[in-house]
Protein backbone atom coordinates (compact mmCIF):
# COMPACT_ATOMS: atom_id res chain seq x y z
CA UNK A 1 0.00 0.00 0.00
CA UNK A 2 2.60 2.86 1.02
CA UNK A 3 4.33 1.78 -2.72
CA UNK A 4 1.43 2.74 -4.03
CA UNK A 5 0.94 6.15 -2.63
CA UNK A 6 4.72 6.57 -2.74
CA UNK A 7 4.25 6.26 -6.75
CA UNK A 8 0.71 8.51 -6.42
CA UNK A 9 2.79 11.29 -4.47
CA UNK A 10 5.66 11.28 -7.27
CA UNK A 11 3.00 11.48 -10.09
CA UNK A 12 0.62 14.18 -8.73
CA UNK A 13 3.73 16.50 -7.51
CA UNK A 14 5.31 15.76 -11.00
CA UNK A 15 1.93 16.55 -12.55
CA UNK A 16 1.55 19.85 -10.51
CA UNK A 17 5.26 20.55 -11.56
CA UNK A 18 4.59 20.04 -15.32
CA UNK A 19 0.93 22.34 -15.10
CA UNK A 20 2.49 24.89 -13.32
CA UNK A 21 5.51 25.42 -15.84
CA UNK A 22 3.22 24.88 -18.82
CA UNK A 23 0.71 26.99 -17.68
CA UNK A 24 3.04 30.62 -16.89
CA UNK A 25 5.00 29.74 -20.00
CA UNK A 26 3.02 28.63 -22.32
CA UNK A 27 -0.65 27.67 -21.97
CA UNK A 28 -2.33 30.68 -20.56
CA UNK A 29 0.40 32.85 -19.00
CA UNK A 30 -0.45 36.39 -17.22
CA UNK A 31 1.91 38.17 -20.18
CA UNK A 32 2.25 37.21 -23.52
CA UNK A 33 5.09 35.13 -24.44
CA UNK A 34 5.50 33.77 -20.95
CA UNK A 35 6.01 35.22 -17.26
CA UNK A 36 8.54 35.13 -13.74
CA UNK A 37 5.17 33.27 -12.19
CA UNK A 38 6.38 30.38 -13.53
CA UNK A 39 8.91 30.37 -11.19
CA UNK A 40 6.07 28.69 -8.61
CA UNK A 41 6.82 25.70 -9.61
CA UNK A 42 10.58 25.94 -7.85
CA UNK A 43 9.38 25.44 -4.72
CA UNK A 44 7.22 21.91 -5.56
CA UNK A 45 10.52 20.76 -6.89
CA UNK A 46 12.42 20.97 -3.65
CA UNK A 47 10.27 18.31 -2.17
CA UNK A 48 10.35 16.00 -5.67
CA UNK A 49 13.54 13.38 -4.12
CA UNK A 50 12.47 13.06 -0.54
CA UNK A 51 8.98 12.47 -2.15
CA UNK A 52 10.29 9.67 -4.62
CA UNK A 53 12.63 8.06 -1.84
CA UNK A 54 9.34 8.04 0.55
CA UNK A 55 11.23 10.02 3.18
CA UNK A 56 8.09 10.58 5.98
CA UNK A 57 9.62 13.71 6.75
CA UNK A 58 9.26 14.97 3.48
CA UNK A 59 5.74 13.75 2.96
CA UNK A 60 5.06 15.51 6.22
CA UNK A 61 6.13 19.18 5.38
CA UNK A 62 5.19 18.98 1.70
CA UNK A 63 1.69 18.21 2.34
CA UNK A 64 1.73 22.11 3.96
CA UNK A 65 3.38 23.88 1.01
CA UNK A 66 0.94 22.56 -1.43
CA UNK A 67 -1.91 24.15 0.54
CA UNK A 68 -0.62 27.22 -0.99
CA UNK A 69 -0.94 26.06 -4.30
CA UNK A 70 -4.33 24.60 -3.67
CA UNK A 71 -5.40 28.48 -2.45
CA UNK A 72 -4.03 29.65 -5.50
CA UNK A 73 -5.79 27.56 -7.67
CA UNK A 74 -9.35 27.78 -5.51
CA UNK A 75 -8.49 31.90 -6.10
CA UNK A 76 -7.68 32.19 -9.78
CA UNK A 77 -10.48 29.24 -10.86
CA UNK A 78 -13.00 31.61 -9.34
CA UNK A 79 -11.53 34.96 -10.69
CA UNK A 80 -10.13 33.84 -13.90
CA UNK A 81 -11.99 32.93 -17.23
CA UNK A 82 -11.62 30.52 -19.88
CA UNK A 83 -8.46 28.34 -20.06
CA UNK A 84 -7.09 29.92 -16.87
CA UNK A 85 -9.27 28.83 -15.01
CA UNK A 86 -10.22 25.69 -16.66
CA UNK A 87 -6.06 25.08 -15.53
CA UNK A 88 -6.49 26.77 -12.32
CA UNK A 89 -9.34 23.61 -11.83
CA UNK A 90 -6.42 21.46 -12.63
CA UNK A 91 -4.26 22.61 -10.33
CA UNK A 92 -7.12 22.25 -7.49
CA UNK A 93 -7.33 18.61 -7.88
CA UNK A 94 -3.56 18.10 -8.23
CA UNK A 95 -3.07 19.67 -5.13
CA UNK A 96 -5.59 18.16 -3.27
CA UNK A 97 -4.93 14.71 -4.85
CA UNK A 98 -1.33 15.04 -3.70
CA UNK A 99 -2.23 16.43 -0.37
CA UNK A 100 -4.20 13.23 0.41
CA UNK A 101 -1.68 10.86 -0.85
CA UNK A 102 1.40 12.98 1.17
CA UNK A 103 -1.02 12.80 4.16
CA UNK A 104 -1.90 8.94 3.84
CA UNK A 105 1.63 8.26 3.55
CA UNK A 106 2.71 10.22 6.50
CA UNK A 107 0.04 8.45 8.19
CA UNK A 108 0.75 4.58 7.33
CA UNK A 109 4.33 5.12 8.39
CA UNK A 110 4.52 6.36 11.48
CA UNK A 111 5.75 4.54 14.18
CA UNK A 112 3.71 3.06 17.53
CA UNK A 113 4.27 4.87 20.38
């Protein structure tokens, strides 16, 4: 079971990665021809090896910084139109779906006390 959500983890967070990048650059960027917001996706890349390795520690303190990605994508689905939000949906689910993997993870490895 914890292979499993090890693997989920990796996907979503590489999923997340890959929207925010394409999204800023090239999907649906605030300024044409790409912008600096794409630099967002730095900080979900810290996390990437510790996720892959299933380091708990990892799983722990990630599962907090991608609340902030999960407000920004609750934010700009309800204030932004068409394909931006459409990706800001996207990013809603990715966050959440990593959040409960990260979280399960956590959870199934801890040790008795």
């Amino acid at each position: 079971m914890t292979a499993k959500l090890r693997v989920a983890a990796s996907l979503t967070l590489l999923l997340l990665i890959v929207l925010c990048l394409a999204w800023e650059i090239w999907l649906a960027p605030l300024r044409p021809g790409g912008s600096f917001l794409a630099l967002k996706a730095l900080p979900l890349a810290l996390p990437f090896a510790g996720i892959a390795r299933g380091r708990r520690y990892t799983y722990q303190w990630s599962s907090l910084l991608v609340l902030a990605y999960f407000a920004e994508g609750v934010t700009r689905a309800w204030s932004d139109t068409g394909l931006s939000g459409q990706l800001a949906l996207a990013e809603t689910g990715l966050s959440l779906a990593f959040f409960a993997t990260a979280v399960s993870y956590a959870r199934l490895t801890r040790t008795a006390t």
